[in-house]
Protein backbone atom coordinates (compact mmCIF):
# COMPACT_ATOMS: atom_id res chain seq x y z
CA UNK A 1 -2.41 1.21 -10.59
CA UNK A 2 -3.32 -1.76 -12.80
CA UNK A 3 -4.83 -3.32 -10.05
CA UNK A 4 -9.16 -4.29 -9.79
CA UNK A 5 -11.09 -2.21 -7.33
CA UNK A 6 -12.23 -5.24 -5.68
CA UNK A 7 -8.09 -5.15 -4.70
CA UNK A 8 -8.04 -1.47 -3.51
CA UNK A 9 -11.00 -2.21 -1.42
CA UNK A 10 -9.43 -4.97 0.25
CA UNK A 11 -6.01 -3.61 0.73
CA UNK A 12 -7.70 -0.64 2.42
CA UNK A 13 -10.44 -2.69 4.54
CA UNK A 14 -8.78 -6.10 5.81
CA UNK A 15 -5.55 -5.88 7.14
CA UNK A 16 -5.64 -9.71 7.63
CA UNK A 17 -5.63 -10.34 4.03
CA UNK A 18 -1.72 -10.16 3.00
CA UNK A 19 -1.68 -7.23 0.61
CA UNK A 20 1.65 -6.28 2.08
CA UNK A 21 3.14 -5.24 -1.86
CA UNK A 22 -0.39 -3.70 -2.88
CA UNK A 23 -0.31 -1.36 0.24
CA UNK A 24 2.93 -0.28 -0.06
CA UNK A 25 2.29 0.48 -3.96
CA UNK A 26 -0.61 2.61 -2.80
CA UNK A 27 1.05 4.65 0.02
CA UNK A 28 3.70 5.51 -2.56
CA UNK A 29 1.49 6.54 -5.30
CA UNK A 30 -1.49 8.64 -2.87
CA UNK A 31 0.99 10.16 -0.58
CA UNK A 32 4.51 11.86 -0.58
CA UNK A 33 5.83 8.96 1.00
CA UNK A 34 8.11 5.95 0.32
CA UNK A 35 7.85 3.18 2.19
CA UNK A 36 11.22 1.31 3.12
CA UNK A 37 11.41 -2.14 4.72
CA UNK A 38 8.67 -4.70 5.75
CA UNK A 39 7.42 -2.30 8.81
CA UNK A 40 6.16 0.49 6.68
CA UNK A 41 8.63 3.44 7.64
CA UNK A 42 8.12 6.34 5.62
CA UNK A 43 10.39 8.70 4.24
CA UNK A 44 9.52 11.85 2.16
CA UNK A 45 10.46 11.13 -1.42
């Protein structure tokens, strides 16, 4: 993802840190999913 695993880990473990781009970059690639809008709602690609 071009991204450190020191990032990954963070997105996944502390949702207070604002990651919001990162965690939307990783539910798109890991998952059949695309995320639209700031909430998160996911649509099958």
């Amino acid at each position: 993802m071009g991204v450190a695993q020191t990032s990954i880990f963070n997105a996944e473990e502390t949702p207070g840190q604002s990651l919001l781009k990162l965690r939307m970059r990783m539910i798109e690639t890991y998952s059949p999913f695309k995320v639209t809008g700031p909430v998160f709602y996911l649509e099958k690609k």
